[in-house]
Protein backbone atom coordinates (compact mmCIF):
# COMPACT_ATOMS: atom_id res chain seq x y z
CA UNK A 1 0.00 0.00 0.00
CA UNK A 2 1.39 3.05 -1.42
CA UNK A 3 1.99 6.06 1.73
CA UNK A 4 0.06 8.76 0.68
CA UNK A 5 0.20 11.76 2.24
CA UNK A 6 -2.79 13.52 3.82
CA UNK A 7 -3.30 16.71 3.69
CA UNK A 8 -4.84 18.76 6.63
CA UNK A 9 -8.32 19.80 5.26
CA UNK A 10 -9.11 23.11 6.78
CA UNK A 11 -12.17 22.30 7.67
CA UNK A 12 -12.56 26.06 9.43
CA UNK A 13 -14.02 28.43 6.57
CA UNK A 14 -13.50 31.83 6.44
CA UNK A 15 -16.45 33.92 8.22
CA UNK A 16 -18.96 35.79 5.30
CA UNK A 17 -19.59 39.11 6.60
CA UNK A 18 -21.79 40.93 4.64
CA UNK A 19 -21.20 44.77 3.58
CA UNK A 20 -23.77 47.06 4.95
CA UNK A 21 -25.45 49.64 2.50
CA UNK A 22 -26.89 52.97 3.93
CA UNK A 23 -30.48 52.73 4.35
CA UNK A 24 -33.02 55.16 2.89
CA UNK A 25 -33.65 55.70 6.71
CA UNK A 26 -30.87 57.89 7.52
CA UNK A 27 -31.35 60.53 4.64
CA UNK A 28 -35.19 60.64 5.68
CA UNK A 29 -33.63 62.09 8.72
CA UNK A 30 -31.38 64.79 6.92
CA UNK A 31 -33.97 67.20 4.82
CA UNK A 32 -36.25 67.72 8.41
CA UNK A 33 -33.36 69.31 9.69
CA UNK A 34 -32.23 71.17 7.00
CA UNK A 35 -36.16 72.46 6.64
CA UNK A 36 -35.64 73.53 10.35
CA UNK A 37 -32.05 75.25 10.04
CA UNK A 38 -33.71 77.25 7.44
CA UNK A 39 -36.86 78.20 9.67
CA UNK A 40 -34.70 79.47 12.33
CA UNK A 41 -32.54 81.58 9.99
CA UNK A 42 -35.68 83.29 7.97
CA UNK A 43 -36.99 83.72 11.99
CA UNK A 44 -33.72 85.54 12.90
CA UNK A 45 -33.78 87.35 9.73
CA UNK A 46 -37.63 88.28 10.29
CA UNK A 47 -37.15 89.26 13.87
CA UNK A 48 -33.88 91.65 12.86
CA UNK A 49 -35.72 93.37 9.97
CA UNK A 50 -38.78 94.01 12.76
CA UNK A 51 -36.46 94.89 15.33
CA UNK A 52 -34.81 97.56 13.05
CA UNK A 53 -38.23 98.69 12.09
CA UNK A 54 -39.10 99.44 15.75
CA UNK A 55 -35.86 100.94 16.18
CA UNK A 56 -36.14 103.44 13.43
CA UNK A 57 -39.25 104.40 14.84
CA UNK A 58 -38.42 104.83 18.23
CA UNK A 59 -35.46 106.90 17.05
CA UNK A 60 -38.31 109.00 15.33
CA UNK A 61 -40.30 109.21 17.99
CA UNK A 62 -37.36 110.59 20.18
CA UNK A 63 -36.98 113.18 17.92
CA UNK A 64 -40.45 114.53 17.88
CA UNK A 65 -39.94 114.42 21.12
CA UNK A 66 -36.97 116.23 21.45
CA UNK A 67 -37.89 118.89 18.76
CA UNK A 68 -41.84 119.54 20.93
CA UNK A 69 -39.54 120.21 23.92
CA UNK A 70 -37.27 122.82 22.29
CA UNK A 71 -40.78 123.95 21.07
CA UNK A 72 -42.07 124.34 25.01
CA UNK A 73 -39.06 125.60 26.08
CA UNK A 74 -39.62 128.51 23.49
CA UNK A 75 -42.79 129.19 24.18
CA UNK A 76 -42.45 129.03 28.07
CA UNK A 77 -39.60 131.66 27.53
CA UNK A 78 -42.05 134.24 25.76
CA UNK A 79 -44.71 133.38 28.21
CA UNK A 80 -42.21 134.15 31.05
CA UNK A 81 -41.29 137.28 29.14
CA UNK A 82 -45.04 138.77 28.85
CA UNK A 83 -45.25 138.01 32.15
CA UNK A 84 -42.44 140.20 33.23
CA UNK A 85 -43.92 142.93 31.39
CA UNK A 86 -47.45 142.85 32.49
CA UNK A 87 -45.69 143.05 36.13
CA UNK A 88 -44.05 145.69 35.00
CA UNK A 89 -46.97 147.38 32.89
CA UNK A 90 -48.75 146.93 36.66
CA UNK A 91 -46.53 148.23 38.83
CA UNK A 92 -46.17 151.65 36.13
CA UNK A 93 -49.96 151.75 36.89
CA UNK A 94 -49.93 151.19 40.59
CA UNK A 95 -46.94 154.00 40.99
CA UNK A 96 -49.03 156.45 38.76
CA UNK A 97 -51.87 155.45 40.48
CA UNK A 98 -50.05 156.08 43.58
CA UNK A 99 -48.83 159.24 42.48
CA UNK A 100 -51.90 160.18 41.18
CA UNK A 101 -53.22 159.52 45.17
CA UNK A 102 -50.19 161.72 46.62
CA UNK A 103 -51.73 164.83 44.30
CA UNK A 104 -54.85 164.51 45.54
CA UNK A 105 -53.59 164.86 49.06
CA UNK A 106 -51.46 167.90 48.49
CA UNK A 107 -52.02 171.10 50.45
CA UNK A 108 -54.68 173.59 49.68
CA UNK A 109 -52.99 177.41 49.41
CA UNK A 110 -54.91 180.13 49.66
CA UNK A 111 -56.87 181.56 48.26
CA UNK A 112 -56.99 178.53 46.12
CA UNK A 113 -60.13 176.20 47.31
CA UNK A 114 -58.71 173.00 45.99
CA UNK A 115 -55.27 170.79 46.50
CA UNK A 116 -52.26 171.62 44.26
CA UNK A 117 -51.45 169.36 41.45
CA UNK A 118 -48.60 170.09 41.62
CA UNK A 119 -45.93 168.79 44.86
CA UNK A 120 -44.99 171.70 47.05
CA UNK A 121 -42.13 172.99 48.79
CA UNK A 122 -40.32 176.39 50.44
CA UNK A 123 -37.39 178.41 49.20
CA UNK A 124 -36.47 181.67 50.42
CA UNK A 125 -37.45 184.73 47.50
CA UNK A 126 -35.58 187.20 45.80
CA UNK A 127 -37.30 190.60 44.90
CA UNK A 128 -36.43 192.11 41.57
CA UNK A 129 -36.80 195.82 40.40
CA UNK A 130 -40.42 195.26 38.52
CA UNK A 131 -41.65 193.95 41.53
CA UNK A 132 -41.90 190.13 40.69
CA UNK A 133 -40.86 187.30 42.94
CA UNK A 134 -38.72 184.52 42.46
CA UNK A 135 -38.28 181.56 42.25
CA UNK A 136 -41.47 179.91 41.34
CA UNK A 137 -40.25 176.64 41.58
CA UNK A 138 -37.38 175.36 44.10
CA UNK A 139 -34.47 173.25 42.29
CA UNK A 140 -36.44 169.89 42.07
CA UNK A 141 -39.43 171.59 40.18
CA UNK A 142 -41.82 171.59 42.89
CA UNK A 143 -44.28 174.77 42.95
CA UNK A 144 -42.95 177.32 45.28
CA UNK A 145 -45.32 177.88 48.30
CA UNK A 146 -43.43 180.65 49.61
CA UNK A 147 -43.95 182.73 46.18
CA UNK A 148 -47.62 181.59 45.99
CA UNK A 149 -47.90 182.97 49.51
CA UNK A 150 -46.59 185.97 48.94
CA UNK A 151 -48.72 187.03 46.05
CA UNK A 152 -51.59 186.46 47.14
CA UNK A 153 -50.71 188.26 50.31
CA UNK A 154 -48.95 190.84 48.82
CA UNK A 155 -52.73 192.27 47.02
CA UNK A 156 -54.63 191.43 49.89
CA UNK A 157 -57.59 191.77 50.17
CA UNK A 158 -58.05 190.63 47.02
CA UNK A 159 -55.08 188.40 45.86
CA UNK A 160 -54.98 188.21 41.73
CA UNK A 161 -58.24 187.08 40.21
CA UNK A 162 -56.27 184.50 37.99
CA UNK A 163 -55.27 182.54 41.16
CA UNK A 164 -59.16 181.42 42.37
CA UNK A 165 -60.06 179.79 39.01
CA UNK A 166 -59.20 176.29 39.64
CA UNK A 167 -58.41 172.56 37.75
CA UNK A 168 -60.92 173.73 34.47
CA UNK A 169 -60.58 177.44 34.01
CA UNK A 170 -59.97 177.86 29.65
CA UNK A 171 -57.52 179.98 28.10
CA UNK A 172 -60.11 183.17 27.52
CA UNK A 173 -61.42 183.00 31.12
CA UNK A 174 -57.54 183.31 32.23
CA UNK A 175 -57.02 186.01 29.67
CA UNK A 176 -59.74 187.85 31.04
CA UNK A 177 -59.17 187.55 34.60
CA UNK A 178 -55.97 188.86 33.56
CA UNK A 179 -57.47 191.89 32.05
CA UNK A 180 -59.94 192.91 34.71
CA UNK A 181 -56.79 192.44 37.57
CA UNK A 182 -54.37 194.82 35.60
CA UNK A 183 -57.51 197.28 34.24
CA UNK A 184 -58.35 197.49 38.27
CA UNK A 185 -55.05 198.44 38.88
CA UNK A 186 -54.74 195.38 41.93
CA UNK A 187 -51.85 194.40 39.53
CA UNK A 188 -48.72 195.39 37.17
CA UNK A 189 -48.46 194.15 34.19
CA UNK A 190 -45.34 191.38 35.17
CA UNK A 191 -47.13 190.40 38.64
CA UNK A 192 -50.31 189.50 36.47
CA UNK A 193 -47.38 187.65 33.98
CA UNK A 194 -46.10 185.93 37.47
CA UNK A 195 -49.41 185.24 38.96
CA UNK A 196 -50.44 183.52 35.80
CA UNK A 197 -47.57 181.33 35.55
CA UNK A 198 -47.68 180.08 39.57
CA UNK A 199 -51.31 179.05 38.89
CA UNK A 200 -50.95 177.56 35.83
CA UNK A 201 -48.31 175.54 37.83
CA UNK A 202 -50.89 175.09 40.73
CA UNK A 203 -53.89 174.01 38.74
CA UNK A 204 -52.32 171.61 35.75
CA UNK A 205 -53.35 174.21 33.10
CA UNK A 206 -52.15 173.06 29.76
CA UNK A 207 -53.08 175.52 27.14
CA UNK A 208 -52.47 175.31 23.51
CA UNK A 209 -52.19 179.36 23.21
CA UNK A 210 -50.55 180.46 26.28
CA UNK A 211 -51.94 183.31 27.85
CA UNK A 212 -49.21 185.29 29.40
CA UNK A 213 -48.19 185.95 25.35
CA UNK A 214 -51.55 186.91 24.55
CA UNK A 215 -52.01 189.15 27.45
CA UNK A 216 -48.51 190.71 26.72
CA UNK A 217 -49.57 190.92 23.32
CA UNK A 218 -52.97 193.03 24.64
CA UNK A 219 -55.26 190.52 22.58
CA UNK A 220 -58.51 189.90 23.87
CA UNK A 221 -59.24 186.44 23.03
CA UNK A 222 -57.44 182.73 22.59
């Protein structure tokens, strides 16, 4: 009997492991989330566009604001500035008012039968040659009581005509109380001139033609 030699079988066979595909599962799983990146972004992009839309108009609305204020503040300053002059318009009043008062109060000089409306005061006289007085006013401009006094007392009894008529005598009654003093002979011609002007002085007289002119001018009327 021929030796023959046996060979080993390998009886172990090689494992089969079979390659594994990619199942249609896994790209079912891909497009959702792509669909919901894309969501998100067009939210972000929607909720930037309305944020800068509110922005813009808030930043509008600030301005409006800002530009009404300025407006405010304007018209608060004018108001403040009327203000100040209707206090000031009042208080003009109240001191004229108040001045007006203070006339009313001043002394009565004889042989005047009403207050002076004009503010008194005393300074000592000078004579001159003609025989007028002066001065009829002191240094402030106040009437001169101390002339008034002495001409009326200086034709007493009867102290110049011109010096009783009071507040609403007119130019022609003046002129003629003028006339019938110095035609009487109670007065000279410059007393008459002198009593004229103190009591034009003492009553407010205001005359468009002045009478001393017209009475040195011998006219009978103005």
């Amino acid at each position: 009997m021929d030796d023959q030699t046996t060979q080993p079988v390998n009886t172990q066979q090689a494992s089969y492991q079979p390659t594994t595909q990619p199942s249609g599962s896994s790209k079912g799983r891909v497009k959702p989330l792509l669909f919901s990146l894309l969501a998100v972004i067009l939210l972000a992009v929607v909720g930037y566009g309305v944020y800068s839309w509110q922005h813009g108009k808030v930043n509008d609305a600030n301005t409006k604001v800002s530009s009404l204020q300025s407006q405010v503040s304007g018209l608060q300053s004018q108001v403040n500035k009327l203000s100040k002059e209707i206090s000031q318009s009042t208080s003009s009043t109240s001191t004229q008012s108040s001045r007006s008062s203070t006339q009313a109060t001043y002394a009565t000089l004889s042989p005047a039968t009403v207050p002076s409306k004009a503010a008194t005061c005393t300074q000592a006289l000078t004579t001159a040659q003609d025989g007028t007085v002066g001065p009829l006013t002191c240094s402030n401009g106040d009437l001169n009581s101390t002339a008034w006094q002495y001409i009326a007392g200086h034709y007493a009894p009867e102290p110049p005509s011109v010096m009783t008529l009071g507040y609403n005598a007119t130019c022609q009654q003046v002129l003629t109380a003028m006339g019938n003093d110095s035609n009487s002979g109670k007065t000279t011609k410059p007393s008459e001139e002198e009593a004229e002007t103190i009591s034009a002085q003492y009553y407010g007289w205001n005359f468009a033609t002045n009478p001393d002119t017209a009475y040195a001018n011998q006219e009978t009327s103005c």
